[in-house]
PDB file of N, CA and C in Angstrom:
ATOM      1  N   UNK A   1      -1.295 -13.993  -9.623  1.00  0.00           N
ATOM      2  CA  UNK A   1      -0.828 -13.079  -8.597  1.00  0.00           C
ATOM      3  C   UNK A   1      -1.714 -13.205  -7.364  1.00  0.00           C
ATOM      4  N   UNK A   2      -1.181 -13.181  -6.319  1.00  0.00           N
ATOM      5  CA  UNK A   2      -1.773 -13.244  -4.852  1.00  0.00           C
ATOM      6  C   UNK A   2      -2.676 -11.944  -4.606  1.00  0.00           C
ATOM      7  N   UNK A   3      -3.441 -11.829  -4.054  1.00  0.00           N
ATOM      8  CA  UNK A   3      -4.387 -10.699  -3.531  1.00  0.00           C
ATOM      9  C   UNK A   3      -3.781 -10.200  -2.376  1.00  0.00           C
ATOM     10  N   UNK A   4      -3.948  -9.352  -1.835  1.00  0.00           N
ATOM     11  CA  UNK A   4      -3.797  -8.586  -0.818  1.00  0.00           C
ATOM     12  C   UNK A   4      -4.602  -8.897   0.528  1.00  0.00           C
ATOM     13  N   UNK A   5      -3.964  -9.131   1.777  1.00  0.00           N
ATOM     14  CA  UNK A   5      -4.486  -9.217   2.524  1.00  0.00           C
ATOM     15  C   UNK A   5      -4.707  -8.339   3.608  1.00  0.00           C
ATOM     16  N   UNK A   6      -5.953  -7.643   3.988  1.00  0.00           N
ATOM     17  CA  UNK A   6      -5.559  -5.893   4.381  1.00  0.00           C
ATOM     18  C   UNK A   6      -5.894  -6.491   6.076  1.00  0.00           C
ATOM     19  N   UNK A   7      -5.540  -5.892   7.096  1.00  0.00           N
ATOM     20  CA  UNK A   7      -5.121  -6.325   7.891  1.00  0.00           C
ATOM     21  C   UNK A   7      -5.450  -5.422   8.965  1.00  0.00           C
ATOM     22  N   UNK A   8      -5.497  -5.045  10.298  1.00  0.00           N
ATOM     23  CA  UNK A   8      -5.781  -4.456  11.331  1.00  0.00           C
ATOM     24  C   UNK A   8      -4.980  -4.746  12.559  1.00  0.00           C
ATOM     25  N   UNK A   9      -3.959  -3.319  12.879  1.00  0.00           N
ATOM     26  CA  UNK A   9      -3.016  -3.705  13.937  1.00  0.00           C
ATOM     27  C   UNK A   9      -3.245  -2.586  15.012  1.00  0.00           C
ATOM     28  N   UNK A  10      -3.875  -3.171  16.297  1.00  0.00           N
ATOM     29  CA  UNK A  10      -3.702  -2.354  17.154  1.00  0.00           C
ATOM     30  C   UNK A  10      -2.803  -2.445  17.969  1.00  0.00           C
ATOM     31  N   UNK A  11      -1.880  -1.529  18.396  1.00  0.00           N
ATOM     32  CA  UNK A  11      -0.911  -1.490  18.912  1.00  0.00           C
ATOM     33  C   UNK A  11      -0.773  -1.001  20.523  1.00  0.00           C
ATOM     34  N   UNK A  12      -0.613  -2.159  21.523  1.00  0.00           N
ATOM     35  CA  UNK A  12      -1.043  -2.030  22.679  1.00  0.00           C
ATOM     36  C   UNK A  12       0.542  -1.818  23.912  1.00  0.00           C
ATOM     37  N   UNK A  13       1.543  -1.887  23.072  1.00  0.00           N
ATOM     38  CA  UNK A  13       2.714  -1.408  23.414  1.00  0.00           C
ATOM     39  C   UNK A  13       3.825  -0.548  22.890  1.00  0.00           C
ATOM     40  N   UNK A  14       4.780   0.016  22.824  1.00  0.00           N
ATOM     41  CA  UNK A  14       4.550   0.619  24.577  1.00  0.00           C
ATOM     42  C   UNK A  14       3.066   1.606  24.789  1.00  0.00           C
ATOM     43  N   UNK A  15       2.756   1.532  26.417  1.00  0.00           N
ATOM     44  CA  UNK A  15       1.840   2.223  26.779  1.00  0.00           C
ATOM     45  C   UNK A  15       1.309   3.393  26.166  1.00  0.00           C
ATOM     46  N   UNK A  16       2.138   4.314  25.740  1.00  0.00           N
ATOM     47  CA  UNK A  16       2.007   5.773  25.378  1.00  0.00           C
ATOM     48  C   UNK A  16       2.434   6.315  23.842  1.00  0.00           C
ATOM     49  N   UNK A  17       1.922   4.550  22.967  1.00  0.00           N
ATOM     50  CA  UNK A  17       1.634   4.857  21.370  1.00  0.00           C
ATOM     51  C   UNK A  17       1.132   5.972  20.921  1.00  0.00           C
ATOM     52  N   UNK A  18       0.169   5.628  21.569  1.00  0.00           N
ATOM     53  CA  UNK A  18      -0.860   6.649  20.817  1.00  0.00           C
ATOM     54  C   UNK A  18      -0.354   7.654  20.951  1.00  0.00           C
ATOM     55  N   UNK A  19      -0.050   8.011  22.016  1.00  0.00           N
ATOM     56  CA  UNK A  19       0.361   9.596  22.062  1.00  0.00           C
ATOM     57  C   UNK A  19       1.702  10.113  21.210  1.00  0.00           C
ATOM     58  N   UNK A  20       2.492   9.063  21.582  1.00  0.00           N
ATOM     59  CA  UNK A  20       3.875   9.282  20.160  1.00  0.00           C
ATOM     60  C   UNK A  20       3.258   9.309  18.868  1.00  0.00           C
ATOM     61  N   UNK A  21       2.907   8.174  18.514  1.00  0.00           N
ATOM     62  CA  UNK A  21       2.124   8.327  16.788  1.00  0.00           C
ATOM     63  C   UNK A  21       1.111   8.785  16.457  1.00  0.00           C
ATOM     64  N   UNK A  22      -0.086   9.145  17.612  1.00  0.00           N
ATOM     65  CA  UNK A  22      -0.873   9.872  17.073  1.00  0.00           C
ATOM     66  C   UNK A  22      -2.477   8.972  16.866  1.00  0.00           C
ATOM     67  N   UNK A  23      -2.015   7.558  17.158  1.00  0.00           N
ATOM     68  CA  UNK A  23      -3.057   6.766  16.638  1.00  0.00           C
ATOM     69  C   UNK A  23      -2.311   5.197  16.793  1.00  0.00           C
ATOM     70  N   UNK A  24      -3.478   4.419  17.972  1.00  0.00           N
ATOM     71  CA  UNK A  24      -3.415   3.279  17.743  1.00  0.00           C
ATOM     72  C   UNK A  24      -3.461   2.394  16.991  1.00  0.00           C
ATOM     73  N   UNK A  25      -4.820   2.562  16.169  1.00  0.00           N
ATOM     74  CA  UNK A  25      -4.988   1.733  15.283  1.00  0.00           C
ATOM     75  C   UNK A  25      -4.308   1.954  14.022  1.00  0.00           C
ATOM     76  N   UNK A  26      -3.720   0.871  13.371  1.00  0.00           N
ATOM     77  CA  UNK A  26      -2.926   0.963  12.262  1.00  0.00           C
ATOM     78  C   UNK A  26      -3.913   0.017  11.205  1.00  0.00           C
ATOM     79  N   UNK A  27      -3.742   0.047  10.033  1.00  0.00           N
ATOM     80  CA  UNK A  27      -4.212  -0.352   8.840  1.00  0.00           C
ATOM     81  C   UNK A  27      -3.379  -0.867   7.896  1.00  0.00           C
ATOM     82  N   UNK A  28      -3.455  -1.493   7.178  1.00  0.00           N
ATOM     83  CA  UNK A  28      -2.536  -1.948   5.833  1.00  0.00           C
ATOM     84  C   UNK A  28      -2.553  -3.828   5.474  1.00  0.00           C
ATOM     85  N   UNK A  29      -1.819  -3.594   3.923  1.00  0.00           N
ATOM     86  CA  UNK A  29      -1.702  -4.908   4.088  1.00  0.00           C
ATOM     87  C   UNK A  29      -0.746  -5.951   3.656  1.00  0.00           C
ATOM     88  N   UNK A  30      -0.435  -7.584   3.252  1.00  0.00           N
ATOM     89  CA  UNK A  30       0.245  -7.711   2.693  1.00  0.00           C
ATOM     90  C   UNK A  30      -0.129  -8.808   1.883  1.00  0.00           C
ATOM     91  N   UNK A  31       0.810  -9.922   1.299  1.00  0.00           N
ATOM     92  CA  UNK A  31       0.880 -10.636  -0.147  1.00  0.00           C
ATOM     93  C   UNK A  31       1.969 -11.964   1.156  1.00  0.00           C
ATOM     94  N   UNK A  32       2.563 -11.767   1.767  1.00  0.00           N
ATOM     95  CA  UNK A  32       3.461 -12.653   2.904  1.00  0.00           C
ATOM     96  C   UNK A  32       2.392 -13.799   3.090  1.00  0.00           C
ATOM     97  N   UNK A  33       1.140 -13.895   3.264  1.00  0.00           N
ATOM     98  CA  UNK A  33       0.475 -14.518   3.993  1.00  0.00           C
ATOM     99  C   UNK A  33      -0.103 -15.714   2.883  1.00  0.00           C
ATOM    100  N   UNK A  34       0.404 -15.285   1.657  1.00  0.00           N
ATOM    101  CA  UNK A  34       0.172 -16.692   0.522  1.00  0.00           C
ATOM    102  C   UNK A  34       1.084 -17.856   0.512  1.00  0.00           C
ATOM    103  N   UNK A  35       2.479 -17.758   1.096  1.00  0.00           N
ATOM    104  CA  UNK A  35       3.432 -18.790   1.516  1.00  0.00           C
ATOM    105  C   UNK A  35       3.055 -19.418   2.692  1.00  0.00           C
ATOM    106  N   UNK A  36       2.585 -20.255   2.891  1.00  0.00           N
ATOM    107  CA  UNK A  36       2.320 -21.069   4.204  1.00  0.00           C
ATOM    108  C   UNK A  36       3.885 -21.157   5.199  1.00  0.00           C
ATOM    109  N   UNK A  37       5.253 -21.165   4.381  1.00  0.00           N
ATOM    110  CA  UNK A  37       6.308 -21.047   5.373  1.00  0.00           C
ATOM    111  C   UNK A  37       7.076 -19.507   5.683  1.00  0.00           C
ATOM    112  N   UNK A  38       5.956 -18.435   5.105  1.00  0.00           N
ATOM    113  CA  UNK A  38       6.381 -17.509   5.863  1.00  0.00           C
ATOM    114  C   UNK A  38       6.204 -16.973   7.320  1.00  0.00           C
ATOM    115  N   UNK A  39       7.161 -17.182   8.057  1.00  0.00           N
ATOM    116  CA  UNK A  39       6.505 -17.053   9.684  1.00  0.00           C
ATOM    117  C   UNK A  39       6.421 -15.600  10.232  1.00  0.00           C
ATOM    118  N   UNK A  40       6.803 -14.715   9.763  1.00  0.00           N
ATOM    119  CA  UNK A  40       6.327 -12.783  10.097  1.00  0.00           C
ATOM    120  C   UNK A  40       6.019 -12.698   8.061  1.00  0.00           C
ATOM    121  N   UNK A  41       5.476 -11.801   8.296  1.00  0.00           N
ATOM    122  CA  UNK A  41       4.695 -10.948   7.404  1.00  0.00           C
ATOM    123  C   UNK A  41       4.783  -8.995   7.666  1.00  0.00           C
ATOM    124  N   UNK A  42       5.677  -8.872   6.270  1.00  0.00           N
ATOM    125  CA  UNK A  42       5.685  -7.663   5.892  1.00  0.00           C
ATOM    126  C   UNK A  42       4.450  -6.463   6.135  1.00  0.00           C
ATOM    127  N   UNK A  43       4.167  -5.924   6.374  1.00  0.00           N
ATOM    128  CA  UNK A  43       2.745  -5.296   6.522  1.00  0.00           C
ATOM    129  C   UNK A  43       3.062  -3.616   5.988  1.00  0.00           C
ATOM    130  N   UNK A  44       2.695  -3.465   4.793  1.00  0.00           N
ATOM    131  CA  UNK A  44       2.764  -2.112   4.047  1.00  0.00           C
ATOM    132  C   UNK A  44       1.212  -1.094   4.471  1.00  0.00           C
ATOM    133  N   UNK A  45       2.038  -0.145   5.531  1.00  0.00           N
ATOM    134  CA  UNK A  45       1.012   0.169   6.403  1.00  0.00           C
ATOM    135  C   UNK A  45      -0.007   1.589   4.903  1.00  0.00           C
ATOM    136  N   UNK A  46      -1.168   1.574   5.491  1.00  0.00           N
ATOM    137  CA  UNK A  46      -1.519   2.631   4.520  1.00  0.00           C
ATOM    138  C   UNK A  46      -1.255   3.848   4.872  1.00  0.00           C
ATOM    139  N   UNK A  47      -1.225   4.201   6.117  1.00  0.00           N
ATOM    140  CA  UNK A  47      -0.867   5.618   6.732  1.00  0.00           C
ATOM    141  C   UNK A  47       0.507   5.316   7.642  1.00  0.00           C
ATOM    142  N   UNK A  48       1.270   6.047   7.232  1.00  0.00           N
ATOM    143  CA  UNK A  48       2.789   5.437   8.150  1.00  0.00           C
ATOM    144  C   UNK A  48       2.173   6.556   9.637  1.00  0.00           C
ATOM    145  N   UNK A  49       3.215   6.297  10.113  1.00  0.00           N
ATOM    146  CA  UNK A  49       3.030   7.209  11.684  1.00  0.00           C
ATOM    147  C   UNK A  49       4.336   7.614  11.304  1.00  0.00           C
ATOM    148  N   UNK A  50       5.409   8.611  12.394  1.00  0.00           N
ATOM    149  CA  UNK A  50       6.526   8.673  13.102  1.00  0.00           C
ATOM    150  C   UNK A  50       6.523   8.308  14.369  1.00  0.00           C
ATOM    151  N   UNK A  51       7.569   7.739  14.665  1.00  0.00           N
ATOM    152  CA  UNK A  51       8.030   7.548  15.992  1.00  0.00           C
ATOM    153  C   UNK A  51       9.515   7.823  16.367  1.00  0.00           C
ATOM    154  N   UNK A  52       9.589   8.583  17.101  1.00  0.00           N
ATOM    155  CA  UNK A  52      11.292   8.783  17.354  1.00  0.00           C
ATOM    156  C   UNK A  52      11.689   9.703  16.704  1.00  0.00           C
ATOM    157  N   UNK A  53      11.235  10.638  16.111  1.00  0.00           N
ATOM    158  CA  UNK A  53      11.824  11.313  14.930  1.00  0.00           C
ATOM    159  C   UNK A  53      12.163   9.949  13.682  1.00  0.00           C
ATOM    160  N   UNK A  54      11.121   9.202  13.137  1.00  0.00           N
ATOM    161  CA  UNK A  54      11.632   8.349  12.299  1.00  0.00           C
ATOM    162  C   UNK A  54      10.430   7.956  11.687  1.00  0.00           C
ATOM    163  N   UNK A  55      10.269   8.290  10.497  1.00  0.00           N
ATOM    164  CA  UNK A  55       8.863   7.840   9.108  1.00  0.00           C
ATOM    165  C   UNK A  55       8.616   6.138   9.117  1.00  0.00           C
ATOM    166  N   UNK A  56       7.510   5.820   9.492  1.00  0.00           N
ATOM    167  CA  UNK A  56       7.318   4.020   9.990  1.00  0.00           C
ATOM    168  C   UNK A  56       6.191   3.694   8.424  1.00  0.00           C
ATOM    169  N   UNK A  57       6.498   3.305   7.697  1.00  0.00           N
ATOM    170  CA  UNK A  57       5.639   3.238   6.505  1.00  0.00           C
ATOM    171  C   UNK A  57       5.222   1.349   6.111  1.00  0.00           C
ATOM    172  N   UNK A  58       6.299   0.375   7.259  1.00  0.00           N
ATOM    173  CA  UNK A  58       6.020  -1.088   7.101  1.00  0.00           C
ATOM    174  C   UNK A  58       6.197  -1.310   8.038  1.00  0.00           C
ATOM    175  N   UNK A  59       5.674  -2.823   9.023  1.00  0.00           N
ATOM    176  CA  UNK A  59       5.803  -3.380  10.110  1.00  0.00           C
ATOM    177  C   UNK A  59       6.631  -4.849   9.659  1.00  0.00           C
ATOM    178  N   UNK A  60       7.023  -5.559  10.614  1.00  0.00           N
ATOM    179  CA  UNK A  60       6.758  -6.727  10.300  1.00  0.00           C
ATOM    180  C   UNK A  60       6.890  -7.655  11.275  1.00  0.00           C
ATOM    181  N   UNK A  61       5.612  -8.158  11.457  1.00  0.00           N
ATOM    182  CA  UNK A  61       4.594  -8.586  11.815  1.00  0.00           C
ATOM    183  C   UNK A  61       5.133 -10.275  12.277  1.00  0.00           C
ATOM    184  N   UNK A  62       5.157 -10.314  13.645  1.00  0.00           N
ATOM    185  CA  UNK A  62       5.419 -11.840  14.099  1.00  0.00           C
ATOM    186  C   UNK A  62       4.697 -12.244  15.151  1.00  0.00           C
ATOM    187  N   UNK A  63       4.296 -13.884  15.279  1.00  0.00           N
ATOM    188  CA  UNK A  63       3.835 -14.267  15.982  1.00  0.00           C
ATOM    189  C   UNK A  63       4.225 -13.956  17.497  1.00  0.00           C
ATOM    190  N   UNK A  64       3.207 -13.025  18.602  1.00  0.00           N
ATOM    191  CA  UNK A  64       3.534 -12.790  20.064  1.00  0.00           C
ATOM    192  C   UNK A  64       3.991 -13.965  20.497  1.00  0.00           C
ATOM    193  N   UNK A  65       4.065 -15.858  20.271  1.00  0.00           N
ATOM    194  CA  UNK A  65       3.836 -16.544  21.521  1.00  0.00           C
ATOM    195  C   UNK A  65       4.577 -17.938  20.633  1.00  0.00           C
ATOM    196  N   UNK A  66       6.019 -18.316  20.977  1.00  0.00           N
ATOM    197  CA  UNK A  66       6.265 -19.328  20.253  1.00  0.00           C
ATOM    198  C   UNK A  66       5.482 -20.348  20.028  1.00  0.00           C
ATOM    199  N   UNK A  67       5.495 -21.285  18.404  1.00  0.00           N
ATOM    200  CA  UNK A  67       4.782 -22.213  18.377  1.00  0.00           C
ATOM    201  C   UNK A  67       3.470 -21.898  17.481  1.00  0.00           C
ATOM    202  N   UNK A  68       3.515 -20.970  17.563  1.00  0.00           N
ATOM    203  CA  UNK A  68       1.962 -20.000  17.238  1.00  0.00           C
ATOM    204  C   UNK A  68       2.222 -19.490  15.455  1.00  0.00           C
ATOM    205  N   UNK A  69       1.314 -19.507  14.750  1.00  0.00           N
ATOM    206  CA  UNK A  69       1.909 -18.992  12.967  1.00  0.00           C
ATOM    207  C   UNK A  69       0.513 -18.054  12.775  1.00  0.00           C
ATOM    208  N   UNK A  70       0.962 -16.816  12.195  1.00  0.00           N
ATOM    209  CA  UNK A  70       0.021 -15.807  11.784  1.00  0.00           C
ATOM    210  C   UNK A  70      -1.046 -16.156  11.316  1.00  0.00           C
ATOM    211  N   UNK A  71      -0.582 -17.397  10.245  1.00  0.00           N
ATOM    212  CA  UNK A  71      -2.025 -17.906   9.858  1.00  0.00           C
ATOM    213  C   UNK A  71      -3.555 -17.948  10.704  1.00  0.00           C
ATOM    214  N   UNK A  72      -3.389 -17.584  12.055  1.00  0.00           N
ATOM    215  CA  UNK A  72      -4.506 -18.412  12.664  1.00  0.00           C
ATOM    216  C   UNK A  72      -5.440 -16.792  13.346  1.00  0.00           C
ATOM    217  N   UNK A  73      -4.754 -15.781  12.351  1.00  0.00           N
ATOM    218  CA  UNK A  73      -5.251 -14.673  12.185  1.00  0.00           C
ATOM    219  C   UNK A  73      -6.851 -14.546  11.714  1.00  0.00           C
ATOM    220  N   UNK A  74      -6.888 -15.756  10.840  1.00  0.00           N
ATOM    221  CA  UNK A  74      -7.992 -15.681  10.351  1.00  0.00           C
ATOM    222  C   UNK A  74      -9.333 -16.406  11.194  1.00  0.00           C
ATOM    223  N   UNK A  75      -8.575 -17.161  12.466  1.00  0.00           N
ATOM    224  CA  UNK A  75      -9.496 -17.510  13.683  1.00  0.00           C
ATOM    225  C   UNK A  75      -9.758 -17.233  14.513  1.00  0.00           C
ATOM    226  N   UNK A  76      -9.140 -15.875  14.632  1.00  0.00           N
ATOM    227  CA  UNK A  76      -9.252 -15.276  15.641  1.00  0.00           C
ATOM    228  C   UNK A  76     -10.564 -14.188  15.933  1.00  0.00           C
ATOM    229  N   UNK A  77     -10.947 -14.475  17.172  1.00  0.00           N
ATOM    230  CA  UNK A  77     -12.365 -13.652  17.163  1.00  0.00           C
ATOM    231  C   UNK A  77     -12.070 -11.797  17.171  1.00  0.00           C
ATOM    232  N   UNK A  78     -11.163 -12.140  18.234  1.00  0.00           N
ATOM    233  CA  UNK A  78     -10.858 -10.533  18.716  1.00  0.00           C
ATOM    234  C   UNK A  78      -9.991 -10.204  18.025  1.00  0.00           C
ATOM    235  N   UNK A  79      -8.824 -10.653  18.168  1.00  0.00           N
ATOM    236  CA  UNK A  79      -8.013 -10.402  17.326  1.00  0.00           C
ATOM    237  C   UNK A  79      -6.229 -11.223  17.544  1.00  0.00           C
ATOM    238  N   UNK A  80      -5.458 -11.486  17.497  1.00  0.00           N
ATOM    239  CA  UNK A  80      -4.055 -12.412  17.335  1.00  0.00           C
ATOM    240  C   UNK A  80      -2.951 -11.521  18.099  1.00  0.00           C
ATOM    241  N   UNK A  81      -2.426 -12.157  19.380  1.00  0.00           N
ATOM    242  CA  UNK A  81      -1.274 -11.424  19.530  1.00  0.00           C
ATOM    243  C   UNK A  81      -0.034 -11.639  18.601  1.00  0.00           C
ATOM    244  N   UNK A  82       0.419  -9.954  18.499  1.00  0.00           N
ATOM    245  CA  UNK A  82       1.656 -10.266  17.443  1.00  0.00           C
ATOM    246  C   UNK A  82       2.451  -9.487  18.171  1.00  0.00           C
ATOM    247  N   UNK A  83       4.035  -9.501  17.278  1.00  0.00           N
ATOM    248  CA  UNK A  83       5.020  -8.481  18.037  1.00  0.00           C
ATOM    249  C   UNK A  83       5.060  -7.679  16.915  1.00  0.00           C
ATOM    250  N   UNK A  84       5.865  -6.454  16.960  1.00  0.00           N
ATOM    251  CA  UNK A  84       6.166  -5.685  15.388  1.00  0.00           C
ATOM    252  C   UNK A  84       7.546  -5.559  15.461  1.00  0.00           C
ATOM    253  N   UNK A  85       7.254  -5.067  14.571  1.00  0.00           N
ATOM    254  CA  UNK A  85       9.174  -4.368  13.995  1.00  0.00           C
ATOM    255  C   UNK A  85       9.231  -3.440  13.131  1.00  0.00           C
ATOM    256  N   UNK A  86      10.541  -2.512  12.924  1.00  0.00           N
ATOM    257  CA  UNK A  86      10.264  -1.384  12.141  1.00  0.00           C
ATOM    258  C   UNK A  86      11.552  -1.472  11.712  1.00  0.00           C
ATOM    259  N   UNK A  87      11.857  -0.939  10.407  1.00  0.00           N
ATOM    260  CA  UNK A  87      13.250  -0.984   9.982  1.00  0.00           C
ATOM    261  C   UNK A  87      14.271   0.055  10.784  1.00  0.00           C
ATOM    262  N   UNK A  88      15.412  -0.467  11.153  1.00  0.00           N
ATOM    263  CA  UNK A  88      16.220   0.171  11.923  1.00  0.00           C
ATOM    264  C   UNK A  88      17.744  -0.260  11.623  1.00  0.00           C
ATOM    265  N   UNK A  89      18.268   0.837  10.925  1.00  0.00           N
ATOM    266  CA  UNK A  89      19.981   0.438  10.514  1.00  0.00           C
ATOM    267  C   UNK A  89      19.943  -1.238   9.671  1.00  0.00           C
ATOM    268  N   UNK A  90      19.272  -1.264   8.771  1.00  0.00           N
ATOM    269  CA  UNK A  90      19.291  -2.112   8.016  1.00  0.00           C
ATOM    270  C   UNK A  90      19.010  -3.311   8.301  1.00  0.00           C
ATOM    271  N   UNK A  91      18.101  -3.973   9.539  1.00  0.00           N
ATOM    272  CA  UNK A  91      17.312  -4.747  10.086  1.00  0.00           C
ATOM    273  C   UNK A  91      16.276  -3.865  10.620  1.00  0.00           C
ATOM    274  N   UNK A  92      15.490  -5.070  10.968  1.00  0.00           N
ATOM    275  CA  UNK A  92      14.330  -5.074  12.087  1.00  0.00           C
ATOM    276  C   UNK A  92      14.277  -4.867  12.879  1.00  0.00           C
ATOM    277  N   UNK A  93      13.626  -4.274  14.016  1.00  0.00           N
ATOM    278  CA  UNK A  93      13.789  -3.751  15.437  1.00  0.00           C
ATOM    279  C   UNK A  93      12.482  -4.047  15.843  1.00  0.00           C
ATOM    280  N   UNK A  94      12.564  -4.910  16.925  1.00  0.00           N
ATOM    281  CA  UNK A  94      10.996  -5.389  17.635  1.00  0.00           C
ATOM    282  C   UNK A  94      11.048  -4.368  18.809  1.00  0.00           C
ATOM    283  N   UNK A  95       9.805  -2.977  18.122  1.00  0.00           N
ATOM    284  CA  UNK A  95       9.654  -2.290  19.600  1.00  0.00           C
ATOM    285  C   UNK A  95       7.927  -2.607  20.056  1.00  0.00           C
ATOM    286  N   UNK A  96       7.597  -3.284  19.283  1.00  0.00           N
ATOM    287  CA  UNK A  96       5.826  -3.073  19.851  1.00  0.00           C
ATOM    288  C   UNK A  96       4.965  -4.462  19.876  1.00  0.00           C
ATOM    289  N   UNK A  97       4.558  -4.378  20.413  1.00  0.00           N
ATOM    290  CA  UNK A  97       3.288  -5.153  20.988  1.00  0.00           C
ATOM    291  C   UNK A  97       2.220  -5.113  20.303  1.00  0.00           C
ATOM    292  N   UNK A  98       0.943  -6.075  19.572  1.00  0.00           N
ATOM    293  CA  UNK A  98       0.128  -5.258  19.130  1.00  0.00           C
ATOM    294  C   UNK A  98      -1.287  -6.340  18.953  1.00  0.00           C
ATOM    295  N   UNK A  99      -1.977  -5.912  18.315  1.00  0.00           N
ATOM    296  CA  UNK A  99      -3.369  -7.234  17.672  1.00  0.00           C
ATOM    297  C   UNK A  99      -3.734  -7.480  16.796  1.00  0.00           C
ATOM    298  N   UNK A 100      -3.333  -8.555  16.260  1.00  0.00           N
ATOM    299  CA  UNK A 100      -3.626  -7.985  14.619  1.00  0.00           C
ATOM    300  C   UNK A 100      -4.754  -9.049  14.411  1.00  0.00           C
ATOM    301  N   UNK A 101      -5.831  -8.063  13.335  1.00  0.00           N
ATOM    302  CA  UNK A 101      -6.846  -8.864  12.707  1.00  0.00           C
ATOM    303  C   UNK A 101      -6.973  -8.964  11.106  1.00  0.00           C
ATOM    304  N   UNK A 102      -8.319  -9.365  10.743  1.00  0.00           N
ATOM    305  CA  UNK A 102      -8.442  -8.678   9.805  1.00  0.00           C
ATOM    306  C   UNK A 102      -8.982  -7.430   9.657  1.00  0.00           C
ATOM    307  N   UNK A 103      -8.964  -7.044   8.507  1.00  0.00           N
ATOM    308  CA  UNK A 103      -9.564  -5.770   8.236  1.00  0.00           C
ATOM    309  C   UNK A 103     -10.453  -5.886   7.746  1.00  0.00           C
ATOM    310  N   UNK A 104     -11.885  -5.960   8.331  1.00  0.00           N
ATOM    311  CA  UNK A 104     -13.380  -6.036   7.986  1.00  0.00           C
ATOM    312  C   UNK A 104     -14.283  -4.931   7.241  1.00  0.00           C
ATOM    313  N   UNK A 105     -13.649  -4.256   7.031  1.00  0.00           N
ATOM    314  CA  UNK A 105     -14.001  -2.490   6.763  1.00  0.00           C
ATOM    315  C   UNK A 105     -15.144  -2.933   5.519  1.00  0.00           C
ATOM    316  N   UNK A 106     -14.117  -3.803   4.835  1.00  0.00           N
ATOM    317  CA  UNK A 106     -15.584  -4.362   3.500  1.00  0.00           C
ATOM    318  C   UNK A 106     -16.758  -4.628   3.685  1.00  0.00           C
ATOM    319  N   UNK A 107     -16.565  -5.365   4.876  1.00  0.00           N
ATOM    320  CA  UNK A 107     -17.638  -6.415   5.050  1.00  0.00           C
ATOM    321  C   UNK A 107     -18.968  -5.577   5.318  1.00  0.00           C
ATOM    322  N   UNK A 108     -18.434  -4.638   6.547  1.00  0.00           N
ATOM    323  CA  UNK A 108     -19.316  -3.539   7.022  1.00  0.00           C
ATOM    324  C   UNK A 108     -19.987  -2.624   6.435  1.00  0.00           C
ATOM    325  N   UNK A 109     -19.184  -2.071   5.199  1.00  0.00           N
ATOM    326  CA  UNK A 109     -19.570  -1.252   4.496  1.00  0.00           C
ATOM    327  C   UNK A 109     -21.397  -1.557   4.772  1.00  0.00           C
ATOM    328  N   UNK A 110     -21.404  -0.203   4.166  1.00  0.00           N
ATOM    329  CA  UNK A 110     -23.413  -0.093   4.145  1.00  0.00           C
ATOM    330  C   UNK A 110     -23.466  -0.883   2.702  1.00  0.00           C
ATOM    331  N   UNK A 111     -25.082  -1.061   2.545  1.00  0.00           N
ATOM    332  CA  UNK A 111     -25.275  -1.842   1.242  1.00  0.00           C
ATOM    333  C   UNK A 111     -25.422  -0.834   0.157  1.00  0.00           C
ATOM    334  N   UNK A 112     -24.987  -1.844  -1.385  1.00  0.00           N
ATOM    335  CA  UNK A 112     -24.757  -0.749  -2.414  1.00  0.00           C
ATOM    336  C   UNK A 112     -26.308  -0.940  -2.811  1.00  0.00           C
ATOM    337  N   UNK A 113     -27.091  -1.464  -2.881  1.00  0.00           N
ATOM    338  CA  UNK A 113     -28.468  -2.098  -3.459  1.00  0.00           C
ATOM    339  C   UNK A 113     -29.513  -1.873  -2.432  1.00  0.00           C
ATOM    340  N   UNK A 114     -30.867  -1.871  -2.969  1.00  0.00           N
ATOM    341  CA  UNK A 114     -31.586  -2.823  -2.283  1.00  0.00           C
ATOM    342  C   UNK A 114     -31.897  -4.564  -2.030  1.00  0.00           C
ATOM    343  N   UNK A 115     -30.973  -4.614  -2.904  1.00  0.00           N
ATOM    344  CA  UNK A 115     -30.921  -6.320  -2.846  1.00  0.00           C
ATOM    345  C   UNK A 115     -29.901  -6.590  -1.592  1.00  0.00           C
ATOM    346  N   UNK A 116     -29.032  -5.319  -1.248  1.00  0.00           N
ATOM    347  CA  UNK A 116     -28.160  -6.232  -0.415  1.00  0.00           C
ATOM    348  C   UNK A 116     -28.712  -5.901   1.305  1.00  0.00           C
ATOM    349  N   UNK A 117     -29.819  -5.287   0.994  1.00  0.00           N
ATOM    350  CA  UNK A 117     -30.427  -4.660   2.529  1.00  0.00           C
ATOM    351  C   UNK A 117     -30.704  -6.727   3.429  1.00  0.00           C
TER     352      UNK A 117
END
């Protein structure tokens, strides 16, 4: 079984996210990113938002810039332009703009030891 790949989406469109959902930064992750020919990736957010009067609990996640494959998420310093999408009447609906990285939260953590100081 594939691991999880947890992920970091800040969402830089439209302008006045934050203020609709409450919060730019989004979190979550997915299992999409073990197929090398998957070109968007599902993203099972951990905290959904609303927007619109409407419960957002997955994205999915495509390359901002033809030519370009998510994969290169993992080279990215700052972070990868992507577009999103949210389920809408039984497709996808690309309303947002966003950055997606990884999610380093592990890495950072404080140390559990003195060995890991």
């Amino acid at each position: 079984m594939t691991g999880h790949l947890k992920l970091r989406i800040h969402v830089t469109e439209p302008w006045d996210f934050e203020r609709i959902a409450g919060n730019a930064e989004l979190t979550g992750w997915t299992t999409d990113h073990a197929d090398p020919d998957n070109e968007e990736w599902e993203v099972h957010l951990d905290q959904g938002f609303d927007y619109h009067e409407r419960r957002i609990g997955r994205l999915l996640v495509g390359p901002r810039y033809v030519g370009e494959h998510l994969d290169r998420v993992h080279d990215a310093v700052v972070g990868f332009p992507a577009r999103l999408a949210h389920r809408q009447d039984n497709g996808w609906h690309y309303a947002f703009i966003g950055m997606l990285s990884l999610n380093q939260d592990d890495i950072h953590a404080a140390p559990d030891s003195e060995t890991d100081i």
